[in-house]
N, C-alpha and C. Protein backbone atom coordinates (compact mmCIF):
# COMPACT_ATOMS: atom_id res chain seq x y z
N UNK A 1 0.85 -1.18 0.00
CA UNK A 1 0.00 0.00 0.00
C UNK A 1 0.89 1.24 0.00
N UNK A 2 0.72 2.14 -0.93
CA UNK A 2 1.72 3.54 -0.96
C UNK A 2 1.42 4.30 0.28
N UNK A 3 2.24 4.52 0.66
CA UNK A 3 2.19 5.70 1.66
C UNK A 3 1.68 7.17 1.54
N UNK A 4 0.84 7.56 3.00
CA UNK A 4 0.75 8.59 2.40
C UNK A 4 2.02 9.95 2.73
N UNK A 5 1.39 11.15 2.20
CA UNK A 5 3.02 12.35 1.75
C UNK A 5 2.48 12.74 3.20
N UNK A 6 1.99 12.53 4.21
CA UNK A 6 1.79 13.05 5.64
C UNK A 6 2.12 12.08 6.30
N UNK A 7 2.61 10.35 6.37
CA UNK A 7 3.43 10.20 6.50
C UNK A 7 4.41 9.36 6.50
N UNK A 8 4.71 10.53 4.81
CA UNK A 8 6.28 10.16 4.87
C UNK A 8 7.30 11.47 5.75
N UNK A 9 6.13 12.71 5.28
CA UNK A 9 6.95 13.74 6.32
C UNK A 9 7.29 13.28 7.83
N UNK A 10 6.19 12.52 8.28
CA UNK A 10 6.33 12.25 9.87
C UNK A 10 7.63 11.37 10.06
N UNK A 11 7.93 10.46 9.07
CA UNK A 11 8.92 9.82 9.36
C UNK A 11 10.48 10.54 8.62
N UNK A 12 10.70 11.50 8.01
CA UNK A 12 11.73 11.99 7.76
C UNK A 12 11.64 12.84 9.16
N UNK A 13 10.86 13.37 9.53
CA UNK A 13 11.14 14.51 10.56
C UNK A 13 11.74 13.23 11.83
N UNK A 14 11.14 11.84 12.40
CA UNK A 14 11.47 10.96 13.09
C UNK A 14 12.73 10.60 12.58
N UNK A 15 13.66 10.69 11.66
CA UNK A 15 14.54 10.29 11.18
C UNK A 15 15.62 11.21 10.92
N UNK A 16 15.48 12.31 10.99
CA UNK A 16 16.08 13.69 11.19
C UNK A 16 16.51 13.58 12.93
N UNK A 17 15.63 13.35 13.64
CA UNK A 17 15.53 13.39 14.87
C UNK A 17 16.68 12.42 15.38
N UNK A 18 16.08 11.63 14.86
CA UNK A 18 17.03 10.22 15.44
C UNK A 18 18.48 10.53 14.79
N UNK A 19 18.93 11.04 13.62
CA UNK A 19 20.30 11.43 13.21
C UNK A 19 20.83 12.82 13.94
N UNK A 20 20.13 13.64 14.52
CA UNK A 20 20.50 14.40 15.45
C UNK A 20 21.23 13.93 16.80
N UNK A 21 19.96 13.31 16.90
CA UNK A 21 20.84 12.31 18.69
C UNK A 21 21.67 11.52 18.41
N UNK A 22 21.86 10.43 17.24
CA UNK A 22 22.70 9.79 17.19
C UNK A 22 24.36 10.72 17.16
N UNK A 23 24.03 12.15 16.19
CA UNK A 23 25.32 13.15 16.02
C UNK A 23 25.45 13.58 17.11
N UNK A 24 25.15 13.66 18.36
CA UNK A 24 25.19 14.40 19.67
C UNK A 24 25.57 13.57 20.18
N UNK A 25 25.54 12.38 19.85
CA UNK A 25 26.19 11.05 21.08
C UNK A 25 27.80 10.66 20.66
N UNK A 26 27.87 10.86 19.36
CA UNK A 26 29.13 10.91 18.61
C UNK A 26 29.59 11.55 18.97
N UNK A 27 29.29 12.93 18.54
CA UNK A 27 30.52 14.87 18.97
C UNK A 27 30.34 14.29 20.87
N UNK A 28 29.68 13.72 21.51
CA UNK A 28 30.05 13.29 23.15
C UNK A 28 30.88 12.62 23.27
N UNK A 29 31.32 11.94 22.30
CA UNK A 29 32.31 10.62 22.49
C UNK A 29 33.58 11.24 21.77
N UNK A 30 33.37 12.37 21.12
CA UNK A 30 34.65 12.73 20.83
C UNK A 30 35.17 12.04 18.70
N UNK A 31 33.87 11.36 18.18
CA UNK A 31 33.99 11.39 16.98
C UNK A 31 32.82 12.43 15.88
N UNK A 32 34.29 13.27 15.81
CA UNK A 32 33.80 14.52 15.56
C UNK A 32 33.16 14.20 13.70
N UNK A 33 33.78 13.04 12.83
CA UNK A 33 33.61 12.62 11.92
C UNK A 33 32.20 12.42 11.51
N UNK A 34 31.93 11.51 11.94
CA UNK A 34 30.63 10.54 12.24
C UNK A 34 29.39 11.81 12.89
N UNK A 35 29.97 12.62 13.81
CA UNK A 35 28.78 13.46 13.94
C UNK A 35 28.67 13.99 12.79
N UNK A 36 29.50 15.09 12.12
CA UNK A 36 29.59 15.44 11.17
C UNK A 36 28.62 14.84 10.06
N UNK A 37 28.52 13.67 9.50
CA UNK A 37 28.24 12.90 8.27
C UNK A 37 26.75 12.99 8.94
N UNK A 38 26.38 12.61 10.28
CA UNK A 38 24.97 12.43 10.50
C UNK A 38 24.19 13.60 11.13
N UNK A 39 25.57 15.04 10.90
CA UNK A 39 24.40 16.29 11.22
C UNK A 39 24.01 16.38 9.90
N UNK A 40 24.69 15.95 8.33
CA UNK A 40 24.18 16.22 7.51
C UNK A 40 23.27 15.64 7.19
N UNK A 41 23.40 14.61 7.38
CA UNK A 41 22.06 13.45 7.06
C UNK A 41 20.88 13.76 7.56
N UNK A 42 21.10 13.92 9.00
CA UNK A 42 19.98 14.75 9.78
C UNK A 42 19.15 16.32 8.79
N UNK A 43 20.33 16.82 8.39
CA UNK A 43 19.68 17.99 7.66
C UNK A 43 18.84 17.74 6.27
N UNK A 44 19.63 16.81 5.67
CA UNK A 44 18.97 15.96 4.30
C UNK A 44 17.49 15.47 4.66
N UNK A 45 17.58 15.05 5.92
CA UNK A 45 16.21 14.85 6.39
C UNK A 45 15.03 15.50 6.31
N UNK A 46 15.64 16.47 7.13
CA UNK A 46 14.63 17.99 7.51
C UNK A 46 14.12 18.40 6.57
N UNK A 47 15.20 18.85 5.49
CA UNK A 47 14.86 18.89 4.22
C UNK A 47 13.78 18.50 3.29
N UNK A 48 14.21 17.29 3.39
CA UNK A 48 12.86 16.22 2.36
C UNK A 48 11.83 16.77 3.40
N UNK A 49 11.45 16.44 4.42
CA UNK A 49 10.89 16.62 5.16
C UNK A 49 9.52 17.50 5.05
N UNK A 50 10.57 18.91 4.78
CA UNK A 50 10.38 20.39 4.74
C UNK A 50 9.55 20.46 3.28
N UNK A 51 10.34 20.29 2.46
CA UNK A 51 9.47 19.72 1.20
C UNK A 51 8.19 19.34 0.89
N UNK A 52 8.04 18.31 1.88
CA UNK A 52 6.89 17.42 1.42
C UNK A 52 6.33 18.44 2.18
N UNK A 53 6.02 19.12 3.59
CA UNK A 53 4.94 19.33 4.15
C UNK A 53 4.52 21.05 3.24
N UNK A 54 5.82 21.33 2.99
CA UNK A 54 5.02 22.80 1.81
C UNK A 54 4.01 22.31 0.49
N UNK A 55 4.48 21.13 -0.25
CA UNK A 55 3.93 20.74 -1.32
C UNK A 55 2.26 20.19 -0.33
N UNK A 56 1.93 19.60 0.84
CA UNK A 56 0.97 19.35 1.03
C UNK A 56 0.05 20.63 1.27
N UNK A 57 0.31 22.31 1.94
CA UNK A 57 0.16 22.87 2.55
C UNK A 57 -0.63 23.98 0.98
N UNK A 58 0.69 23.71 -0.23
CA UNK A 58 -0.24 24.18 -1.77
C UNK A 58 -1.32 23.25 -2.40
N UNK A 59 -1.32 21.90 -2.00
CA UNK A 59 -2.50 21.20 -1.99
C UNK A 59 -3.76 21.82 -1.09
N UNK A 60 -3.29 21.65 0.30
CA UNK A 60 -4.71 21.90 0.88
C UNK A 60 -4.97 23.42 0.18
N UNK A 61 -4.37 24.44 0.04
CA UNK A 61 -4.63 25.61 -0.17
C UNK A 61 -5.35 25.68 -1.91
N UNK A 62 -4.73 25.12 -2.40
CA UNK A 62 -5.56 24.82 -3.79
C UNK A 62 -6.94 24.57 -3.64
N UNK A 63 -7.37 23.31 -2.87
CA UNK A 63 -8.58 22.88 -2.68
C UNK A 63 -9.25 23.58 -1.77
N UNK A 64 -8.83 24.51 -0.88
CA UNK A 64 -10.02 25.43 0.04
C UNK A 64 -10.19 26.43 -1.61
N UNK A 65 -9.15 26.57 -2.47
CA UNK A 65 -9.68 27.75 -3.36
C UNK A 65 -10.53 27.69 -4.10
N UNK A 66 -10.85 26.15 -4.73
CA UNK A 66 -12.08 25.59 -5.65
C UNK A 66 -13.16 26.07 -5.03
N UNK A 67 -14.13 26.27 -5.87
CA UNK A 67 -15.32 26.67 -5.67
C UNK A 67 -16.00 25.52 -5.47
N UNK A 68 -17.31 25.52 -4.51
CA UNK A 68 -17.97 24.69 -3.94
C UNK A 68 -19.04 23.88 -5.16
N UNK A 69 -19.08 23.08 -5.73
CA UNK A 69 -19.97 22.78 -6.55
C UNK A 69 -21.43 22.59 -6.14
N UNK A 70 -22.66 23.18 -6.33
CA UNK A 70 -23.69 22.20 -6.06
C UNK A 70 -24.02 21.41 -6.67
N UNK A 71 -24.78 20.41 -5.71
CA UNK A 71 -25.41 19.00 -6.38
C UNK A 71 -27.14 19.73 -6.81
């Protein structure tokens, strides 16, 4: 079954999240590398993320703009 684009945002933003903490537990331990690679990943996240929920936000806004048809 396809997913829906509300959520796939929920899970990039859960996945953003989780590459944040994982980069904060790294830069704690002193591998400054590895945080590095997964603050970006984390941001790649946000990103897509960020994406999808504007493209849903010109959907809903499209459809409040249609005019109401009567039956």
């Amino acid at each position: 079954m396809p997913q829906s684009t509300h959520d796939r945002a929920a899970e990039l933003h859960n996945l953003a999240a989780h590459a944040h903490a994982a980069a904060a537990t790294a830069h704690g331990k002193g591998d400054h590398l590895t945080a590095h690679e997964l603050s970006k990943q984390a941001h790649e996240h946000s990103m897509n993320a960020n994406k999808l929920v504007e493209e849903l936000g010109t959907k809903a806004a499209r459809i409040q703009q249609k005019p109401k048809q009567l039956i």
